[in-house]
Structures are given as structure tokens and as C-alpha cells.
N, C-alpha and C. Protein backbone atom coordinates (compact mmCIF):
# COMPACT_ATOMS: atom_id res chain seq x y z
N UNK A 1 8.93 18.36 3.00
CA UNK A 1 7.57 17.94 3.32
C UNK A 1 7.38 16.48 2.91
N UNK A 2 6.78 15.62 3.43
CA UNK A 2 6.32 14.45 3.35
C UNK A 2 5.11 14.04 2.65
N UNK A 3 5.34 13.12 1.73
CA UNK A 3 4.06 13.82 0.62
C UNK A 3 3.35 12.08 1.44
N UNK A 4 1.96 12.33 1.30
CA UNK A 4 1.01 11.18 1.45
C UNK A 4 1.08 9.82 1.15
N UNK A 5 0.60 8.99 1.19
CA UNK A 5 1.06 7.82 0.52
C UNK A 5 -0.04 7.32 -0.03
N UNK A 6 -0.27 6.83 -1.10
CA UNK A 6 -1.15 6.40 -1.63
C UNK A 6 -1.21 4.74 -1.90
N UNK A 7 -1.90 4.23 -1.17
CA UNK A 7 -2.19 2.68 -1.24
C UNK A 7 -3.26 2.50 -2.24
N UNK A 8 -3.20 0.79 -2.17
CA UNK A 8 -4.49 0.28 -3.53
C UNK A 8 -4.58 -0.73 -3.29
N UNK A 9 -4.12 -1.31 -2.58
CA UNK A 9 -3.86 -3.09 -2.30
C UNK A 9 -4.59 -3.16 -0.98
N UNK A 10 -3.63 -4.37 -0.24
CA UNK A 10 -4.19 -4.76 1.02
C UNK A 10 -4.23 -4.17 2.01
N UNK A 11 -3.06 -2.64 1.77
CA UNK A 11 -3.13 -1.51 2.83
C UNK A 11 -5.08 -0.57 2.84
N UNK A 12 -5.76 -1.43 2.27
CA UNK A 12 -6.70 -0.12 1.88
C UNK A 12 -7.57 -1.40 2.82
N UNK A 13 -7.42 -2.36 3.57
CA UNK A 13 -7.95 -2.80 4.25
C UNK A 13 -7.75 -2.64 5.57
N UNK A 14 -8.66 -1.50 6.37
CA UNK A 14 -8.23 -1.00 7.60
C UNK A 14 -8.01 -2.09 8.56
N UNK A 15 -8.17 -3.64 8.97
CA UNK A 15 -7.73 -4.51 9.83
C UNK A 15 -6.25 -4.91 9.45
N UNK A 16 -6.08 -5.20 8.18
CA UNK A 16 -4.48 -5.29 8.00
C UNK A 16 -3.82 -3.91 7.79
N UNK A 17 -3.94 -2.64 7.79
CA UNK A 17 -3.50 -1.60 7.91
C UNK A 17 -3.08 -1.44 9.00
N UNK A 18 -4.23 -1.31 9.97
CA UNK A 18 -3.72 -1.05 11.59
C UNK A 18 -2.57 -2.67 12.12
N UNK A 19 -2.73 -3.35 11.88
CA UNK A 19 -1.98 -4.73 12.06
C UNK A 19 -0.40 -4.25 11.61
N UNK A 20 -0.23 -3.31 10.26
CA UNK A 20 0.82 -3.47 9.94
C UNK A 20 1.34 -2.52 10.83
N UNK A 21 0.65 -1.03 10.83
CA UNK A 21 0.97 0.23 11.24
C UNK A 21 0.91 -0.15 13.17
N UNK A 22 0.39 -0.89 13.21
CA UNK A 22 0.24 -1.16 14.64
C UNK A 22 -0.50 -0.26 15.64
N UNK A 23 -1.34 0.74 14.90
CA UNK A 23 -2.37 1.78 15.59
C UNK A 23 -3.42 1.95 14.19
N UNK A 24 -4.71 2.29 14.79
CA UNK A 24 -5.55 2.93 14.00
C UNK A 24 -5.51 4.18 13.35
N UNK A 25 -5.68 4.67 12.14
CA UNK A 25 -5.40 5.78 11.34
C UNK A 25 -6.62 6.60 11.71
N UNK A 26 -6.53 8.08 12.37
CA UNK A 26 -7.65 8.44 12.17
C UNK A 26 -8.28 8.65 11.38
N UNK A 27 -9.61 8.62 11.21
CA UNK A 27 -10.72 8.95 9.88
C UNK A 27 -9.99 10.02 8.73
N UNK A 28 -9.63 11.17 9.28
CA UNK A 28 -9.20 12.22 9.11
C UNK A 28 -7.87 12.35 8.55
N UNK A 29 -7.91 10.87 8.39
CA UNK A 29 -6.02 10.32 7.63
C UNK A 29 -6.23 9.32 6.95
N UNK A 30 -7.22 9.43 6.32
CA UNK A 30 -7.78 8.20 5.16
C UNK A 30 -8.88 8.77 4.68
N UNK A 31 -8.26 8.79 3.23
CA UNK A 31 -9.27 9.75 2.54
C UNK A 31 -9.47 8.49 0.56
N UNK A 32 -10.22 8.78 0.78
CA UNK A 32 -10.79 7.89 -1.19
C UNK A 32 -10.07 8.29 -2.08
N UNK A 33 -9.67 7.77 -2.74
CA UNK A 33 -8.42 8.57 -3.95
C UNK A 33 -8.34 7.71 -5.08
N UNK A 34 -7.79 8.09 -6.01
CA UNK A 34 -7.72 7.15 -7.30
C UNK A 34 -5.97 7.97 -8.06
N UNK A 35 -5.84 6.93 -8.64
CA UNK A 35 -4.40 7.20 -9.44
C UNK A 35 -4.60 7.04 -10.62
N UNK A 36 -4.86 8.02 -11.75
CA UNK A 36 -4.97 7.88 -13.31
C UNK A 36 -4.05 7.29 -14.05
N UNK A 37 -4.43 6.80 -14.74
CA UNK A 37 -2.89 6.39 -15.84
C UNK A 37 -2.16 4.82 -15.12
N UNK A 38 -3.02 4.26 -14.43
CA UNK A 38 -2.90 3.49 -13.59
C UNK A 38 -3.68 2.56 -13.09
N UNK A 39 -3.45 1.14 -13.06
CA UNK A 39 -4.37 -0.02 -12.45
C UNK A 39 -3.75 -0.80 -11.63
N UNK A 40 -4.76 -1.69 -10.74
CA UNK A 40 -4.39 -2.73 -9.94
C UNK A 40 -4.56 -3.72 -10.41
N UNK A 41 -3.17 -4.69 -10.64
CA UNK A 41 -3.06 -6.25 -11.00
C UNK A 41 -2.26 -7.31 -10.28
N UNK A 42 -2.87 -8.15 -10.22
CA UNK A 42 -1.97 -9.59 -9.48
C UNK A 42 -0.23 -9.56 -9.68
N UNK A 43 0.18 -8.91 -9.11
CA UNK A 43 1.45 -9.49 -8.75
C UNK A 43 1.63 -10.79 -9.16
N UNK A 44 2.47 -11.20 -9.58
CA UNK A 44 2.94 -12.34 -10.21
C UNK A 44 3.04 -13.51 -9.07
N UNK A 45 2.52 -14.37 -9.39
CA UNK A 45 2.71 -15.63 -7.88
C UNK A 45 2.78 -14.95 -6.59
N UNK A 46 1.98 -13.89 -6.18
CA UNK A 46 1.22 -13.35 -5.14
C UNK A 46 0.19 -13.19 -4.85
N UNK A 47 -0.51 -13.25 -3.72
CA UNK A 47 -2.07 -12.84 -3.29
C UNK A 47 -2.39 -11.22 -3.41
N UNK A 48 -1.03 -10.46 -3.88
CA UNK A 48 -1.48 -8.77 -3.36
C UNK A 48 -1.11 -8.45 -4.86
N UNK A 49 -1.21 -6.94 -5.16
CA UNK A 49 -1.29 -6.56 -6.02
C UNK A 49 -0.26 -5.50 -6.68
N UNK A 50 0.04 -5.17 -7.56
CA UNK A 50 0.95 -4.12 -8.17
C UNK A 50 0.13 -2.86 -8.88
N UNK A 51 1.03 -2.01 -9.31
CA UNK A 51 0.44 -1.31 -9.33
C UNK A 51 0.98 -0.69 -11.01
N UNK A 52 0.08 -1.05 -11.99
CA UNK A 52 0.38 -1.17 -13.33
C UNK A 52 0.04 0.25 -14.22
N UNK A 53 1.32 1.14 -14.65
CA UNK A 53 1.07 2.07 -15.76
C UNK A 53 0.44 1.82 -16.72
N UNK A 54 -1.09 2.30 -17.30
CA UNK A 54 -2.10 1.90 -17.81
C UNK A 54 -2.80 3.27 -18.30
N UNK A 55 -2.38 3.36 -19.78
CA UNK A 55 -2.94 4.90 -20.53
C UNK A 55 -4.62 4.17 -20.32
N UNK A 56 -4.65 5.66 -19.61
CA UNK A 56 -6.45 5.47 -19.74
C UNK A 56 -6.91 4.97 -18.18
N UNK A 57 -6.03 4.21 -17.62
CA UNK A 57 -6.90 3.68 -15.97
C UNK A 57 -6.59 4.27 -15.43
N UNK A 58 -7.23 3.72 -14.42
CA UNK A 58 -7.56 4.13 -12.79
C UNK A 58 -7.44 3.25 -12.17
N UNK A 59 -7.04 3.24 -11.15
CA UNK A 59 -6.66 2.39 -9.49
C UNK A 59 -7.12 3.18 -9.09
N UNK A 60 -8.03 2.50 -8.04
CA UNK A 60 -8.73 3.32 -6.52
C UNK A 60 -8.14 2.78 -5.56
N UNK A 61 -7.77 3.68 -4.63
CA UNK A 61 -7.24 3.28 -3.46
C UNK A 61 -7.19 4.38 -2.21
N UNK A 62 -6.71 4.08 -1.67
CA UNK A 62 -6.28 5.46 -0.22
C UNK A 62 -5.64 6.14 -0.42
N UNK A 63 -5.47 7.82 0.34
CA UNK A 63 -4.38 8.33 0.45
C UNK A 63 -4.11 8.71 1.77
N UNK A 64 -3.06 8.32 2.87
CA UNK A 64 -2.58 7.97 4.17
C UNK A 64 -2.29 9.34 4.14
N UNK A 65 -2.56 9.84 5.10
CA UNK A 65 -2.25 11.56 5.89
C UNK A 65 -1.55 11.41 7.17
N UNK A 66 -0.32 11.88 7.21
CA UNK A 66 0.21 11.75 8.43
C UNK A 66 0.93 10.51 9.19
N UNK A 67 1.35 10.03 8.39
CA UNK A 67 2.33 8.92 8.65
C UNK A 67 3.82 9.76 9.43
N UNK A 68 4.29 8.47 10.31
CA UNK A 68 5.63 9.17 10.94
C UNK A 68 6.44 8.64 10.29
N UNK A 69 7.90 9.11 10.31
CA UNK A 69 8.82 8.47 9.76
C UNK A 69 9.19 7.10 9.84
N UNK A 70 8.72 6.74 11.31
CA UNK A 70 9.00 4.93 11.86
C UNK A 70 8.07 4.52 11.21
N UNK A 71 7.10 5.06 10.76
CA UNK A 71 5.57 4.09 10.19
C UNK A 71 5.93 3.87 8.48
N UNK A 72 6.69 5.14 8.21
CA UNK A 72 7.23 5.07 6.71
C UNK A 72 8.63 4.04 6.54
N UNK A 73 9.43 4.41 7.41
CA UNK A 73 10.10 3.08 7.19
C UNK A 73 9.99 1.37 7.83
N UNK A 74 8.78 1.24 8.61
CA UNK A 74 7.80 0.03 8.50
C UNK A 74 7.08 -0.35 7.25
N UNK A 75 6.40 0.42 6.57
CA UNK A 75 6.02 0.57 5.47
C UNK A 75 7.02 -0.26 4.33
N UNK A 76 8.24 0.56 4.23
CA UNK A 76 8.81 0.37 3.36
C UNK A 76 10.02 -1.23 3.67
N UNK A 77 9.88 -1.63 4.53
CA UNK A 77 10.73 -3.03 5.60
C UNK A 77 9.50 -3.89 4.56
N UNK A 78 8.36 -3.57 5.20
CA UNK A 78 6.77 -4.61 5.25
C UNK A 78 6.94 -4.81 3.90
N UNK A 79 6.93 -3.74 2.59
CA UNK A 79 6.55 -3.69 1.22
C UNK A 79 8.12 -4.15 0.67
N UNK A 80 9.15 -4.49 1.35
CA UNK A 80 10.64 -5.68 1.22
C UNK A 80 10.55 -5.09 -0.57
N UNK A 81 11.43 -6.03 -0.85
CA UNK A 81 12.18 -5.85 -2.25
C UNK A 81 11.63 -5.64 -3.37
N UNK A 82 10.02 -6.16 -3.36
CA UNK A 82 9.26 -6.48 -4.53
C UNK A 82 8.76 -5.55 -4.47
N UNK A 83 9.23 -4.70 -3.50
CA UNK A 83 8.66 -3.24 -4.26
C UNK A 83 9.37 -1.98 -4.09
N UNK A 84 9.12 -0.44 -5.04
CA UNK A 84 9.91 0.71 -4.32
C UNK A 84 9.31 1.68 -4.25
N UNK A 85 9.21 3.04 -3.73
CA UNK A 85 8.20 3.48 -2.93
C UNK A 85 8.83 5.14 -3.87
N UNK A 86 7.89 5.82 -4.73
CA UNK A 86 7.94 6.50 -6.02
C UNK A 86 6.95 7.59 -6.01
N UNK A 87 6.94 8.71 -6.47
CA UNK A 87 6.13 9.38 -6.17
C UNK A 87 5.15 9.22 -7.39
N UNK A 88 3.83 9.14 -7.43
CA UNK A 88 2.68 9.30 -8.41
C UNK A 88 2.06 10.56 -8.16
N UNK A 89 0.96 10.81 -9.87
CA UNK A 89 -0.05 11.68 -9.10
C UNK A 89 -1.28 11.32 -8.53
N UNK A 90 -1.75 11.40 -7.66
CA UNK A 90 -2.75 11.03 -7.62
C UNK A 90 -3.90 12.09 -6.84
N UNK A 91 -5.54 11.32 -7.54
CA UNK A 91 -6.60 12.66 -7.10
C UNK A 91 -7.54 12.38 -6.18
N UNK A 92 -7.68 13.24 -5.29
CA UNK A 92 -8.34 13.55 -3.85
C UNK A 92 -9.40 13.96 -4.48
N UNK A 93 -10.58 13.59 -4.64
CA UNK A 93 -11.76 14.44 -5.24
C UNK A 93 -11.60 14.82 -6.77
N UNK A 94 -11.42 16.15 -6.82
CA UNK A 94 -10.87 16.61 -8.53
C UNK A 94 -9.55 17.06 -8.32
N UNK A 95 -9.15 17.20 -7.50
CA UNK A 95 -8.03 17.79 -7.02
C UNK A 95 -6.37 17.09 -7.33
N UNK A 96 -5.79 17.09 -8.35
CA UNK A 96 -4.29 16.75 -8.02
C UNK A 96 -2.92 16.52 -7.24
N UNK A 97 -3.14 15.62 -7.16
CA UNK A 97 -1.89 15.85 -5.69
C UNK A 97 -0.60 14.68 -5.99
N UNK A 98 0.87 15.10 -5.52
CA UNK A 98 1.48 14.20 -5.52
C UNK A 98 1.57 13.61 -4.34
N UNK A 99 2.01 12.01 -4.56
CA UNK A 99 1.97 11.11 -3.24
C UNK A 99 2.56 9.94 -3.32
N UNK A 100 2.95 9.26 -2.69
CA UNK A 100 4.01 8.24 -2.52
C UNK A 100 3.25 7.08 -2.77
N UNK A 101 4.21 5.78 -3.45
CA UNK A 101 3.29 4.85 -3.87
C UNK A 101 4.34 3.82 -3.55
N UNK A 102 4.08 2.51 -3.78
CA UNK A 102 4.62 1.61 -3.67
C UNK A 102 4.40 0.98 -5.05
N UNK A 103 5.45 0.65 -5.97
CA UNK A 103 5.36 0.55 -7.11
C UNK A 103 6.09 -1.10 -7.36
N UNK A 104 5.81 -1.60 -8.21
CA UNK A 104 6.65 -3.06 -8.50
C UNK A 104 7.76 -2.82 -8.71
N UNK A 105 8.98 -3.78 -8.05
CA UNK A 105 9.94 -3.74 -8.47
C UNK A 105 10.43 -5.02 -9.78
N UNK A 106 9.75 -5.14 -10.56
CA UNK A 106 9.77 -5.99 -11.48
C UNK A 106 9.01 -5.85 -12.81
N UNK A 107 9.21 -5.96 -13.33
CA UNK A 107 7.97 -5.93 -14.79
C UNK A 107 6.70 -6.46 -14.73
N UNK A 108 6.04 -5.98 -14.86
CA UNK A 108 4.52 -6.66 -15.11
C UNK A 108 3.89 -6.70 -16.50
N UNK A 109 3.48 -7.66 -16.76
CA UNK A 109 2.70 -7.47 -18.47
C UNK A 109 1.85 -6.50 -18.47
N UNK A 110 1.80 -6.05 -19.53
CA UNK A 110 0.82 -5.15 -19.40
C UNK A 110 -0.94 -5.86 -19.38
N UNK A 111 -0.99 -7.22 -19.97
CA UNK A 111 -2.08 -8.05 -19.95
C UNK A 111 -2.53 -9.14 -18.30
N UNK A 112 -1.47 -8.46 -17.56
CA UNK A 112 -1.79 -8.99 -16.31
C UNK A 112 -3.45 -8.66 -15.69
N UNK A 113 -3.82 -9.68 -15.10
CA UNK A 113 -5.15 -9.51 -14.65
C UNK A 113 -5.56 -8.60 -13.45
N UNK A 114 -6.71 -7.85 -13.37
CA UNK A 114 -7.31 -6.96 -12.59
C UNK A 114 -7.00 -7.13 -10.91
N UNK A 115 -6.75 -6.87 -10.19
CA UNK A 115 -7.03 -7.26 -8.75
C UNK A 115 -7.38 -6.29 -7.67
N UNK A 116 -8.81 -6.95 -7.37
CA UNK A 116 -9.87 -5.89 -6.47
C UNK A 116 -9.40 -6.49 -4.71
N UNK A 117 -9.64 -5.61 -4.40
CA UNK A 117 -9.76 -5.77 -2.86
C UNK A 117 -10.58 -6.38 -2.29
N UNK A 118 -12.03 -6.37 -2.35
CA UNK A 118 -12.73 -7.92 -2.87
C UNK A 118 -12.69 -8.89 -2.38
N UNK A 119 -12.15 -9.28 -3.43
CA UNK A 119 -11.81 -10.58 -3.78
C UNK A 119 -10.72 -11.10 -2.85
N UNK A 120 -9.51 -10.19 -2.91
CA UNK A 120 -9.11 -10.66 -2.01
C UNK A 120 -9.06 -11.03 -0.18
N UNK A 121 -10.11 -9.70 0.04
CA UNK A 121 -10.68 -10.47 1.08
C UNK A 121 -11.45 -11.19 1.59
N UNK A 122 -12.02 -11.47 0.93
CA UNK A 122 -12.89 -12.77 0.36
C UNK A 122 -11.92 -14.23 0.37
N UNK A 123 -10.67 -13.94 -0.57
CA UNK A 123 -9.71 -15.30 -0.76
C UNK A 123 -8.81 -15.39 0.08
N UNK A 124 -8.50 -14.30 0.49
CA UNK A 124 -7.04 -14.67 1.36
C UNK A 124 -6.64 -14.36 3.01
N UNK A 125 -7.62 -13.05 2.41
CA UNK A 125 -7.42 -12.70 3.99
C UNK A 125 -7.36 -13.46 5.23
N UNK A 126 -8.58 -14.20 5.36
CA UNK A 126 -8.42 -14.86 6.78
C UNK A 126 -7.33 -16.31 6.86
N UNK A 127 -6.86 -16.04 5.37
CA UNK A 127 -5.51 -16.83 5.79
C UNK A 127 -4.15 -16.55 5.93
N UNK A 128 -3.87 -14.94 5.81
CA UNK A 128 -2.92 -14.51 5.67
C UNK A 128 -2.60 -13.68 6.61
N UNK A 129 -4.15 -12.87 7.48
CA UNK A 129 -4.00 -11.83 8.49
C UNK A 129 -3.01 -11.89 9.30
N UNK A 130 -3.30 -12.91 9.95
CA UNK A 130 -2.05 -13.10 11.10
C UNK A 130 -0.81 -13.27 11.02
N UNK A 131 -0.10 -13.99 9.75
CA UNK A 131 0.97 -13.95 9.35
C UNK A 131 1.55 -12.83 8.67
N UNK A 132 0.49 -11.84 8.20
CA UNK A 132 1.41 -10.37 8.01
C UNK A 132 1.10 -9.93 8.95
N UNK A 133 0.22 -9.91 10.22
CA UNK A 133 0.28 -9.07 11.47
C UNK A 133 1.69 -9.61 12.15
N UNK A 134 2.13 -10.84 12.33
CA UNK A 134 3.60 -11.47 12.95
C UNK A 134 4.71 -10.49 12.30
N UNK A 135 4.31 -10.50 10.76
CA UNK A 135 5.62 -10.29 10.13
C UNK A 135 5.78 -8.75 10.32
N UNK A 136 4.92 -7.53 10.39
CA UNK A 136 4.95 -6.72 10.62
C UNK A 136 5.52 -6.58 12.28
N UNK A 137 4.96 -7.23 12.87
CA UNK A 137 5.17 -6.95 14.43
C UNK A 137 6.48 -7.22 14.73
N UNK A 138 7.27 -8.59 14.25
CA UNK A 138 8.69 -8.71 13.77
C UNK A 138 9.67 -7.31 13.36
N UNK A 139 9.04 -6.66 12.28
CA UNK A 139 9.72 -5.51 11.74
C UNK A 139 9.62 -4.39 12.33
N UNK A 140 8.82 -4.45 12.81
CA UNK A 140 8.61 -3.17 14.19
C UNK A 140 9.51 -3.45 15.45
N UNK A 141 9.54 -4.50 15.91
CA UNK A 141 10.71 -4.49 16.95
C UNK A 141 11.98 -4.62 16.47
N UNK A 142 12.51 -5.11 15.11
CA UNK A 142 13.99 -4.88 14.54
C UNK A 142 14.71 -3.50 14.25
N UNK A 143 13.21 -2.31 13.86
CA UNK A 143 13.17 -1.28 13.71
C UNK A 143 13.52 -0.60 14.61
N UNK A 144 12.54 -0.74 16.00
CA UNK A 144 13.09 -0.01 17.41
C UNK A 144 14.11 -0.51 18.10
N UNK A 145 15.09 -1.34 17.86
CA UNK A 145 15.94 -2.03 18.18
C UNK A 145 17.36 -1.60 17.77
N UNK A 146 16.62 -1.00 15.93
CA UNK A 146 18.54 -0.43 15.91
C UNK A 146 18.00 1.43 15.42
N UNK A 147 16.39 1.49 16.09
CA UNK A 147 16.30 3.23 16.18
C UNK A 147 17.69 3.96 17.16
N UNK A 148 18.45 4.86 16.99
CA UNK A 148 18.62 5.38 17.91
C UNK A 148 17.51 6.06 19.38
N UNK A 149 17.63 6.09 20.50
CA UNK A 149 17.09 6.23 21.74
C UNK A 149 17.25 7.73 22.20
């Protein structure tokens, strides 16, 4: 079974979501979620965020229902080296669930600073949209290119 994926970053912004995924998620495949034991912080000399083990927090973010395998390994092309894709728990309501995350592949301080979604679309977005919509759209045709047919 394919467990959910749980975003917190810039995937939880449905215009660069569908940009990456290259279709709209139905309603009904995006649901409010939070990850305990866990926060969102600035990536180190990045605009996006990591996702920091933190006794006591919370990260809010999405949890993706129904992803295909080509969308999971787009996903995981798009989210490249600086990151690896791990299972967390995370909660749907009160409810417990495990689900796939995209986790840093690097150390983070633990005193690294907060990073809201926000803000960053507020700071970056309209300078970055299109160049992760290219770079995604790039990885989507390298993808169907060496899919088998």
C-alpha cells in the first residue's frame, strides 16, 4: 500500500503543486494535517523549507491522497538530493496515520529559524513560480522518456 504524503513547504501551495504535479489534486486528495514532534525551518541558503525533529512541535501541512507512482517519482526527481522521502507520523484530525515525507538530507540546527508558507509567498513566489514550473515540466518529460511504453 502506498502510504500518503505529507507536505509542509511549497507543495502546500496549490499553484506550485499543480505546476509540479502537472494536474489539479482533487479536493478530496488534500486534506489539513500536522506532524508532531516536528517543525518547519529555512533550509539552509534556500527559499523552501525542511522539515526539523522538534520534541514538543508541530508542522502543519498537507496530506496528498492518491498520488500515482509517476507523480511519486516526479516528486521525488523535483525534491533532488537535498532531500529523502521517509515515513513520519502524522495526524488527520485526531487521528494517527503514517505518511511519507520529504525529510532533509543534511543536518539542520536545531536553532534554525521558523518557515511559514506566508511568507514565503509573499517573498518568493512570484519569483520562483515559473522556474520550478520549467524545472518540473523538464522532469516530467525525462521521466516519460525513459518510462517503459
Amino acid at each position: 500500500m502506498t502510504l500518503p504524503l505529507f507536505v509542509y513547504g511549497t507543495l502546500c501551495d496549490p499553484e506550485l503543486r499543480s505546476a509540479v504535479l502537472g494536474r489539479m489534486l482533487r479536493p478530496e486528495a488534500v486534506h489539513a494535517a500536522r506532524a508532531p514532534g516536528f517543525r518547519a525551518v529555512h533550509y539552509p541558503g534556500r527559499v523552501y523549507p525542511a522539515l526539523l525533529r522538534t520534541p514538543g512541535g508541530t508542522a502543519d501541512g498537507l496530506l496528498l491522497l492518491g498520488l500515482t507512482p509517476f507523480e511519486r517519482d516526479l516528486l521525488d526527481a523535483f525534491e533532488g538530493d537535498e532531500y529523502r522521502r521517509a515515513p513520519i507520523a502524522a495526524m488527520l484530525e485526531e487521528e494517527l496515520h503514517e505518511a511519507d515525507a520529504y525529510l532533509p538530507a543534511i543536518a539542520i540546527a536545531a536553532d534554525a529559524p521558523n518557515w511559514t508558507l506566508q511568507r514565503w509567498q509573499a517573498e518568493h513566489k512570484p519569483r520562483v513560480l515559473a522556474t520550478e514550473a520549467a524545472t518540473a515540466d523538464e522532469l516530467r518529460q525525462r521521466l516519460i522518456a525513459i518510462r517503459p511504453h
